[in-house]
Protein backbone atom coordinates (compact mmCIF):
# COMPACT_ATOMS: atom_id res chain seq x y z
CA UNK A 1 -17.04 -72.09 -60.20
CA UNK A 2 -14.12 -72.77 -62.57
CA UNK A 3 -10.31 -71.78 -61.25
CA UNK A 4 -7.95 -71.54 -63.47
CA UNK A 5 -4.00 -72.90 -62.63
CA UNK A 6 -1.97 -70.88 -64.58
CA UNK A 7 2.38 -70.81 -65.22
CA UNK A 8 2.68 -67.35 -64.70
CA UNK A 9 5.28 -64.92 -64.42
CA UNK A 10 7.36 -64.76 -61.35
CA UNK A 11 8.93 -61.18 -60.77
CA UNK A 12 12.92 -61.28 -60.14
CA UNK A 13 13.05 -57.64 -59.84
CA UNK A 14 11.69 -56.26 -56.44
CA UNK A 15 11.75 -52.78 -55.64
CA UNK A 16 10.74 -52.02 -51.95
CA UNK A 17 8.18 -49.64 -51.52
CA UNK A 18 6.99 -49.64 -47.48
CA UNK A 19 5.17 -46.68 -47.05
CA UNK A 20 1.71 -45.86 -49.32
CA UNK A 21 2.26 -44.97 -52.75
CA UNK A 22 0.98 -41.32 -53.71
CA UNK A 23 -1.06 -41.27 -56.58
CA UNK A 24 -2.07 -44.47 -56.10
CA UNK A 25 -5.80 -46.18 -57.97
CA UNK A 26 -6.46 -49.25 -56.69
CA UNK A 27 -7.39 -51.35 -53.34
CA UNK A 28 -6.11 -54.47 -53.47
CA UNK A 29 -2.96 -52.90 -55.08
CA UNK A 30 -1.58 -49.32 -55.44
CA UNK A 31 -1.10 -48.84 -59.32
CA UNK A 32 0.75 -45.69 -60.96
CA UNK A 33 2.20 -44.32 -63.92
CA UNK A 34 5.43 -43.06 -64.01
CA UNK A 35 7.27 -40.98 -66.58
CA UNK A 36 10.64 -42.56 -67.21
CA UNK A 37 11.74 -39.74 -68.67
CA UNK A 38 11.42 -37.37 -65.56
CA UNK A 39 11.02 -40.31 -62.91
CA UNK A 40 7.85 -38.43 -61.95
CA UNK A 41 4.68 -40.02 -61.08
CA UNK A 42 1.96 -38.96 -63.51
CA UNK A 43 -0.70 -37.63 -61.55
CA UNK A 44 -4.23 -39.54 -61.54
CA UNK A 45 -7.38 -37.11 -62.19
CA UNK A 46 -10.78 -38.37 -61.37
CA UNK A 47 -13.47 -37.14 -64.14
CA UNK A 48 -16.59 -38.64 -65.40
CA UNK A 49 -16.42 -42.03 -63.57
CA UNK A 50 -12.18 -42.69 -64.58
CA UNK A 51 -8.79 -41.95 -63.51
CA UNK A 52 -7.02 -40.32 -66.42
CA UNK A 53 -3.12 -39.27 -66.39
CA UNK A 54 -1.28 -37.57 -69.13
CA UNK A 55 1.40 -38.39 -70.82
CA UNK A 56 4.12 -36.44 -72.81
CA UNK A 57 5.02 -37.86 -76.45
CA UNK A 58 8.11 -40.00 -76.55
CA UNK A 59 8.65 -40.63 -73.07
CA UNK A 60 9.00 -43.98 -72.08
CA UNK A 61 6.80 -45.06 -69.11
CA UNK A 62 6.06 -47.75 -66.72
CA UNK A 63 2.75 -49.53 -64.82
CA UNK A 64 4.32 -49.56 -61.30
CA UNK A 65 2.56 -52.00 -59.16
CA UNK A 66 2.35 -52.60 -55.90
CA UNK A 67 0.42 -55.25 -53.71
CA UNK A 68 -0.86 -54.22 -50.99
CA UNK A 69 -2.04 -58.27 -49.76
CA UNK A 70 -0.46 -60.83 -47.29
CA UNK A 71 -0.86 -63.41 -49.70
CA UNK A 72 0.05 -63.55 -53.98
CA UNK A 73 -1.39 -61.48 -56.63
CA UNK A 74 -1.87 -62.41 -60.54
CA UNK A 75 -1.94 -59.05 -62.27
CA UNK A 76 -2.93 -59.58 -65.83
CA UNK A 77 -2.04 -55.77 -67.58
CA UNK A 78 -3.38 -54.83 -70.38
CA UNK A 79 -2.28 -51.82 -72.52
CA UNK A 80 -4.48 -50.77 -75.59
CA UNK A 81 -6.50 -53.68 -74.84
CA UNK A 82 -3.22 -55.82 -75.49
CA UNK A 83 -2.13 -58.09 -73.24
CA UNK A 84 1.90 -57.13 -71.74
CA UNK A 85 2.92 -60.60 -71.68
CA UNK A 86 1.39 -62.71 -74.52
CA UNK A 87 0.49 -60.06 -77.16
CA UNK A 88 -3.29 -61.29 -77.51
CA UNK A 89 -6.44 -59.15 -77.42
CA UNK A 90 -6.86 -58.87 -73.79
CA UNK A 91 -8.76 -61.07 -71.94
CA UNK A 92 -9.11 -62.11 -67.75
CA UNK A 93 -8.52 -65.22 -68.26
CA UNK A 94 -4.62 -64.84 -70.00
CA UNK A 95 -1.65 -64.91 -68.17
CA UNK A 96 0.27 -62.06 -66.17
CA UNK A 97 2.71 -61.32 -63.17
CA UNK A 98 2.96 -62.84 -59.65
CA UNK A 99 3.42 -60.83 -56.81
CA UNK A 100 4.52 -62.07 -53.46
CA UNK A 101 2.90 -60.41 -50.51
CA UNK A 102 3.95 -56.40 -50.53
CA UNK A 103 5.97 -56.86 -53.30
CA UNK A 104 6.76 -53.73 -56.27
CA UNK A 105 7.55 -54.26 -59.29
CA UNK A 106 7.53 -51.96 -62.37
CA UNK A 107 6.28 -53.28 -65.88
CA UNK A 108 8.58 -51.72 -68.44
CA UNK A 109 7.32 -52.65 -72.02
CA UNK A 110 5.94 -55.57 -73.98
CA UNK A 111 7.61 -58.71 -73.12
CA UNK A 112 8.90 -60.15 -75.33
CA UNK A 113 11.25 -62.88 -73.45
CA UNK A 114 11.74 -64.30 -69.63
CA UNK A 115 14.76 -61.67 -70.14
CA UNK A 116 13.72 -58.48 -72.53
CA UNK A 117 10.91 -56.42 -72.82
CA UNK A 118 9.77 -53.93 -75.36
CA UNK A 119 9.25 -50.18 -73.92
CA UNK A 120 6.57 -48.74 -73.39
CA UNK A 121 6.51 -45.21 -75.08
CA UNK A 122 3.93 -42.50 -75.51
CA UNK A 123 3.39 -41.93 -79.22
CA UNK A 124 0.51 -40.88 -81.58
CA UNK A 125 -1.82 -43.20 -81.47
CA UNK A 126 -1.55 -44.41 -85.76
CA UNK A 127 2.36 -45.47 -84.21
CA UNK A 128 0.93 -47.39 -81.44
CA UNK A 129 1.61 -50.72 -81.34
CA UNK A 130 -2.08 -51.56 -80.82
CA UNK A 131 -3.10 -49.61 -83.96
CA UNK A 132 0.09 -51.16 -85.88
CA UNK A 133 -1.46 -54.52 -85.20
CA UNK A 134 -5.33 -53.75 -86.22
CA UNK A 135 -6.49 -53.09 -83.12
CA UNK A 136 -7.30 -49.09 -83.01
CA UNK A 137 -10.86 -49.81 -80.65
CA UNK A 138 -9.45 -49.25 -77.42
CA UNK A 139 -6.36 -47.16 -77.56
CA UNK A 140 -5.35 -44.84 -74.58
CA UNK A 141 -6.65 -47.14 -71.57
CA UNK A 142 -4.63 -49.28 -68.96
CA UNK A 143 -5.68 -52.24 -67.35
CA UNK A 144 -5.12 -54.33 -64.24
CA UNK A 145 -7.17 -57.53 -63.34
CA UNK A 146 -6.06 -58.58 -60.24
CA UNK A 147 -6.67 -62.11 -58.83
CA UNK A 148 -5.91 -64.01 -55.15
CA UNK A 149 -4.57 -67.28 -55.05
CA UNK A 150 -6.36 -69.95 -53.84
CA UNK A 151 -4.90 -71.74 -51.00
CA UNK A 152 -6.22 -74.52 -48.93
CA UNK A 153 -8.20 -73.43 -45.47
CA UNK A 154 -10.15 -75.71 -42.52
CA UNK A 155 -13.45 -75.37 -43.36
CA UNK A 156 -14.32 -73.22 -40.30
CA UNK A 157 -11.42 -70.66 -41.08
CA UNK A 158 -13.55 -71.05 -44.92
CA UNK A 159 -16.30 -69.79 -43.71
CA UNK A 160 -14.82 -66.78 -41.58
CA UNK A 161 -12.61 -65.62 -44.57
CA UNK A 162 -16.37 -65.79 -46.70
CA UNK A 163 -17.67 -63.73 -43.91
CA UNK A 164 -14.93 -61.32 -43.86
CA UNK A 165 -14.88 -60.75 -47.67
CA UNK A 166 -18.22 -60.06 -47.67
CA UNK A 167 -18.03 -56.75 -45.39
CA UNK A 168 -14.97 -56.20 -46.97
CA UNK A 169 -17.17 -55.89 -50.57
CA UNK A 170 -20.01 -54.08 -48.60
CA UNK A 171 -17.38 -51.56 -46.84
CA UNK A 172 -15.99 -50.97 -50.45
CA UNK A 173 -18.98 -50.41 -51.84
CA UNK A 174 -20.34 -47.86 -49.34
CA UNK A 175 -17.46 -45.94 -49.65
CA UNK A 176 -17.64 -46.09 -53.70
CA UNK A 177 -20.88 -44.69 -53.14
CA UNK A 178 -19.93 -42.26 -50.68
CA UNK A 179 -16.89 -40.86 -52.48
CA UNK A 180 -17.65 -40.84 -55.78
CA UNK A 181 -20.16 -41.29 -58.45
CA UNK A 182 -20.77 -44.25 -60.58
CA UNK A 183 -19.56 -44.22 -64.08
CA UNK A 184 -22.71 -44.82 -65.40
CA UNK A 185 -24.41 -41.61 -63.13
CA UNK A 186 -21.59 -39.33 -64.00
CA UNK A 187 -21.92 -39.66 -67.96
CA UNK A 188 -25.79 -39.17 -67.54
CA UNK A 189 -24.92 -36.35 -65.86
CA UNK A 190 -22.80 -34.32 -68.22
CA UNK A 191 -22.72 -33.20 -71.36
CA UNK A 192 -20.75 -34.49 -74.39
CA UNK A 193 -16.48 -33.81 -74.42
CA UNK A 194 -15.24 -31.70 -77.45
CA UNK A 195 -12.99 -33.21 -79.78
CA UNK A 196 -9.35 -33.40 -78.78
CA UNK A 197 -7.33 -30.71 -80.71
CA UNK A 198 -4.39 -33.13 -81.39
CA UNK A 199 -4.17 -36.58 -82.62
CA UNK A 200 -5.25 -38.92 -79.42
CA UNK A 201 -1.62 -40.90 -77.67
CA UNK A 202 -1.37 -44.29 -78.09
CA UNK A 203 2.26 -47.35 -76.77
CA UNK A 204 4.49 -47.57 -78.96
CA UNK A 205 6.51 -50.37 -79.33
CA UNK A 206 9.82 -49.25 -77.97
CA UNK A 207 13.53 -50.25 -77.74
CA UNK A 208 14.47 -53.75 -76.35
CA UNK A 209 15.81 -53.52 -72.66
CA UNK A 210 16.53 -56.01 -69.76
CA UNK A 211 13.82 -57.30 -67.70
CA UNK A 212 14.09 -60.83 -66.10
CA UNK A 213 10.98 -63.09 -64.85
CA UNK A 214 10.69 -66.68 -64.11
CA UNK A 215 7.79 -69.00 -64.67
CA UNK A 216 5.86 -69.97 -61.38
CA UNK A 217 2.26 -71.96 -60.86
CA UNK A 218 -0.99 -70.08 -59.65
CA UNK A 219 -4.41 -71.35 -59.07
CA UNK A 220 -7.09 -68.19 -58.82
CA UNK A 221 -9.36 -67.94 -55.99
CA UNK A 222 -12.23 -67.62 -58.50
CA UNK A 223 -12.91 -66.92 -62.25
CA UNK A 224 -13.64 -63.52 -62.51
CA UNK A 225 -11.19 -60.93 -61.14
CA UNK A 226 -11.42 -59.43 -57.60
CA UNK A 227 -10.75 -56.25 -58.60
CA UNK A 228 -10.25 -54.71 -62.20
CA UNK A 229 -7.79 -51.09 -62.44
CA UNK A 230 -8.82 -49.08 -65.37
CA UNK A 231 -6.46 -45.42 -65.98
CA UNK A 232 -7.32 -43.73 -69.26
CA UNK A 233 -4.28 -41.25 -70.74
CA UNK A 234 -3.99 -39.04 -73.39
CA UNK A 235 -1.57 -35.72 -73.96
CA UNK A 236 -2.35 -32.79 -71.68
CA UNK A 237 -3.44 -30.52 -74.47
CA UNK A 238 -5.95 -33.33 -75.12
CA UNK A 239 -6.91 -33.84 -71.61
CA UNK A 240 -7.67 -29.95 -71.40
CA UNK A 241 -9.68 -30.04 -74.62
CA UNK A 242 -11.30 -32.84 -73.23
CA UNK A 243 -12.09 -30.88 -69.06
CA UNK A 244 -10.50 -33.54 -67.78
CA UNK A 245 -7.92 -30.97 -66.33
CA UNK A 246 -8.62 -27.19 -66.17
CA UNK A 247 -6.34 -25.55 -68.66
CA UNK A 248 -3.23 -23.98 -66.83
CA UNK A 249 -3.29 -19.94 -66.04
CA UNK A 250 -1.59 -17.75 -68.46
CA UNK A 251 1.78 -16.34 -67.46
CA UNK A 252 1.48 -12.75 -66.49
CA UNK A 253 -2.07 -12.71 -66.66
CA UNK A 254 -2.33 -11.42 -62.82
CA UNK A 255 -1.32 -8.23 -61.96
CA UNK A 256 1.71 -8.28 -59.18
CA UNK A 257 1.61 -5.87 -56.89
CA UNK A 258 5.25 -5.82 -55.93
CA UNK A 259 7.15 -6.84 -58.93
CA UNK A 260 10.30 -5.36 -57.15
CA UNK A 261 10.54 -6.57 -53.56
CA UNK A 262 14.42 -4.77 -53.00
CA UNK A 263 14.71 -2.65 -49.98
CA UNK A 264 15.10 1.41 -50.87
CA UNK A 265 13.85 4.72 -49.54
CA UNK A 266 11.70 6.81 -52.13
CA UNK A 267 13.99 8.75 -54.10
CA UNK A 268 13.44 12.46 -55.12
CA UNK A 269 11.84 13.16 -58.69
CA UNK A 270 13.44 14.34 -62.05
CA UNK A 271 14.56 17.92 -61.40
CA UNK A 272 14.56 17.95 -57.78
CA UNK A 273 12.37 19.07 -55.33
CA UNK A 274 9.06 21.31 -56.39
CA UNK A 275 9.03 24.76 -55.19
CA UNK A 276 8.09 25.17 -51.99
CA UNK A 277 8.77 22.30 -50.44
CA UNK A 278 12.06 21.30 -48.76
């Protein structure tokens, strides 16, 4: 099998992140989009086979990454089908960031330097920076191929790390199976998405801000990656066109049957009381 050494990127900028990330996809790593706008987490929704999220037009955004392994990580991200670091059609084999064991770190844009990036912004999709270039195919869709370093191991402890990736695998895939169905299953089993009502979201290629990396060497543990992280996005009025997510209530469309909750006795009617009664 052919391994690769590659000079990736080395993060300098480590944000801690102990506990489980919500709204995590992923197994070797916990990946998320968040809304740099609001600092909120977009939320993943499962449908047909994919995680989708959805964005809001000109908000910037960031991959958030976070490994959840005791030894390195290559991440090569994609955006678009554009590779973050290099700008090329994306492809496994290209180059990506490094992270140490447990370590966070958010992608912010294109990079375009060891020192600046590009932000990444939700725009219509003809102002994407995927589109701008001539590459319109695969618009709306984030990627993460993750790879484990290879490091040198006693043959016996070879064997037992062999052993112990193969239940690993088998594990995963019984819960895949368990949990959810496959892609291919789930677009058998329903019927075509209408058209989105509004022109699909694309990345823009956004303002130039700080973001520092070094250079470091890593040799993959094999050629192809050990896991792949796809999340799909579009704009929520898209997304509820599409079913990904149920379209939200109408306001005052329920009844309330106590629409003034302040503490009173009945008071008499207009005129007073009715003859009769006291």
């Amino acid at each position: 099998m052919t391994r690769r050494t590659d000079f990736a990127l080395a993060l300098t900028a480590l944000l801690a992140a102990a506990a489980p990330t919500a709204g995590a996809v992923g197994r070797l790593a916990d990946v998320t989009i968040v809304d740099r706008t609001s600092g909120a987490t977009l939320e993943p929704h499962y449908y047909r086979g994919e995680y989708w999220v959805a964005g809001a037009p000109g908000d910037r955004y960031s991959i958030s990454i976070r490994s959840r392994q005791p030894g390195r990580l290559l991440a090569v991200t994609s955006v678009d089908s554009v590779n973050v670091v290099t700008g090329e059609t994306a492809g496994w084999q290209q180059g990506g960031y490094v992270f140490d064991p447990y370590e966070s770190y958010g992608i912010l844009g294109w990079r375009k330097s060891d020192s600046q990036v590009a932000a990444f912004e939700f725009t219509a999709s003809p102002q994407s920076y995927a589109e701008r270039t001539g590459r319109p195919a695969n618009v709306g869709v984030i990627g993460v191929a993750l790879f484990r370093e290879r490091v040198a191991e006693p043959a016996v402890a070879q064997n037992l790390a062999r052993s112990e990736a193969a239940a690993d695998a088998s594990a995963a895939g019984k819960a895949a199976a368990a949990g959810r169905p496959a892609e291919s299953e789930a677009r058998l089993a329903s019927p075509a998405a209408p058209a989105p009502m509004e022109p699909k979201l694309g990345t823009g290629h956004g303002a130039r801000e700080t973001s520092l990396v070094a250079r470091t060497a890593f040799e993959r543990r094999g050629a192809e990656p050990d896991e792949v992280i796809r999340i799909r996005y579009d704009s929520l009025a898209n997304l509820v066109a599409l079913g990904v997510i149920r379209s939200p209530a109408p306001r005052g469309g329920r009844p309330d049957p106590f629409p003034d909750a302040a503490p009173r006795y009945v008071p008499d009617p207009p005129g007073g009381n009715v003859a009769g009664l006291r």
